[in-house]
Protein backbone atom coordinates (compact mmCIF):
# COMPACT_ATOMS: atom_id res chain seq x y z
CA UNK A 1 -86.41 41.72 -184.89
CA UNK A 2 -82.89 42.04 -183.56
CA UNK A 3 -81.33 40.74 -180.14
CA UNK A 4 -78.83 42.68 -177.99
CA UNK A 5 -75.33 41.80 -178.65
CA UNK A 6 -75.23 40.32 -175.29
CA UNK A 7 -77.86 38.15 -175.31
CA UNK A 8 -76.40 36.81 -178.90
CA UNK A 9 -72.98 35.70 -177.32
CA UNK A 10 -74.99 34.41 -174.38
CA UNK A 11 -76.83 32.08 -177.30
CA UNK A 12 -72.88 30.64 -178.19
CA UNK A 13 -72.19 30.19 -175.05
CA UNK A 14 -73.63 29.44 -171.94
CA UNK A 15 -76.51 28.91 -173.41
CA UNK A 16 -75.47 26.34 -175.87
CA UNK A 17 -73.36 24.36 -172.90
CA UNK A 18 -76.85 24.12 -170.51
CA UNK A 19 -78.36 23.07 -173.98
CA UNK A 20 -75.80 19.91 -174.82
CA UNK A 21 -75.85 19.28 -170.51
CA UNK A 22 -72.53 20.54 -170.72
CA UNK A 23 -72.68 23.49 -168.83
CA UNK A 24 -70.37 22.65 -165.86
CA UNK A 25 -67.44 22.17 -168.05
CA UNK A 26 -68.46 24.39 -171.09
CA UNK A 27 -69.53 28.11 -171.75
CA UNK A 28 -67.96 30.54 -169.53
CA UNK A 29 -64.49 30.84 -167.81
CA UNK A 30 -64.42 29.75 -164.50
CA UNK A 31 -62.12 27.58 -162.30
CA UNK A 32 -62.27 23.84 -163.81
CA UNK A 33 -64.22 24.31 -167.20
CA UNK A 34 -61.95 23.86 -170.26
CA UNK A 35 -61.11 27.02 -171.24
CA UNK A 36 -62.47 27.31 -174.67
CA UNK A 37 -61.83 31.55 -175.66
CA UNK A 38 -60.95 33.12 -178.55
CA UNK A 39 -59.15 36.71 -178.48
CA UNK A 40 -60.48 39.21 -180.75
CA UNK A 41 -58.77 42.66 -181.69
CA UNK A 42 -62.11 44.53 -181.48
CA UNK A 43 -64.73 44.68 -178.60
CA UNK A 44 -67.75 43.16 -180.81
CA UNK A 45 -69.80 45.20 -177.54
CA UNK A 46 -69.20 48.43 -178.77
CA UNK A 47 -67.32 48.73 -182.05
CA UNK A 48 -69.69 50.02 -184.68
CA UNK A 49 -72.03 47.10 -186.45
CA UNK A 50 -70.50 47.35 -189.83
CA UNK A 51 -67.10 46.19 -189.00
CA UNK A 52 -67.81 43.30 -187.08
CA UNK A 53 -67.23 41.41 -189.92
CA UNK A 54 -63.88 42.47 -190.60
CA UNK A 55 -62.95 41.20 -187.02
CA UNK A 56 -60.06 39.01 -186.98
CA UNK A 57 -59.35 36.31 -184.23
CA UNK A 58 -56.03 36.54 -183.00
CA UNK A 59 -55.75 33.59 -180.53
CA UNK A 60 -57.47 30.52 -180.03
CA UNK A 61 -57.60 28.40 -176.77
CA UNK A 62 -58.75 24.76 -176.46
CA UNK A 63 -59.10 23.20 -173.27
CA UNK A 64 -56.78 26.02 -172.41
CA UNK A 65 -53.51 24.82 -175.17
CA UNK A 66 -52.93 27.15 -178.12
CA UNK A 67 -54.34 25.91 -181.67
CA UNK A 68 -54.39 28.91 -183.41
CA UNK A 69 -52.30 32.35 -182.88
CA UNK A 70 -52.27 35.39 -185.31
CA UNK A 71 -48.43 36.10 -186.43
CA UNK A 72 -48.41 39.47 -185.36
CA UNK A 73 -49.89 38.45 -182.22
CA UNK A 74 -47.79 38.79 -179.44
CA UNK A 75 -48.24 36.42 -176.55
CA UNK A 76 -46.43 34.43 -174.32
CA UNK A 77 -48.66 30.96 -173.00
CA UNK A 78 -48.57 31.52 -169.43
CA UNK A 79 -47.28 28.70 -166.74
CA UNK A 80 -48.95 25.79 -165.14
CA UNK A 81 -47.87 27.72 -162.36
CA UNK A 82 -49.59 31.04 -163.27
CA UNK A 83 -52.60 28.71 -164.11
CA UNK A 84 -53.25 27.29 -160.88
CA UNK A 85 -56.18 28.59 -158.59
CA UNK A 86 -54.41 30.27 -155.50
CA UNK A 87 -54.89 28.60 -152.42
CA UNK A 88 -55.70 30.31 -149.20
């Protein structure tokens, strides 16, 4: 029996933040969680099953610093400034 893509991220995620009572600063991005991501170079969505596991992780966010970035991954951390939820 197999599970939708989807529903297997969902399992990492969310999921596993409501799981640990966690969810309100863990699990997805919104406004005030942690940021926790990693950047990918392949949508695991729709790229064909068999090379998911040659997908490489080209950035990785904690609490929203940098602890991990591919070298021939270009990006520039963006500002507190850039960071900030706009205000009305």
């Amino acid at each position: 029996m197999c599970i939708p893509w989807e529903q297997a991220i969902r399992f990492y995620t969310i999921n596993n933040a409501y799981l640990l009572f966690l969810e309100r600063e863990l699990g997805s991005l919104e406004v005030g969680k942690r940021a926790d991501l990693i950047v990918v170079d392949r949508d695991l969505l729709t790229c064909p099953v068999d090379q998911i596991p040659a997908t490489r992780v080209l950035l990785t966010l904690v609490e929203g610093k940098v602890v991990h970035r591919a070298k021939d991954f270009s990006w520039e951390e963006p500002s507190a400034e850039r960071l900030s939820p706009s205000k009305p």
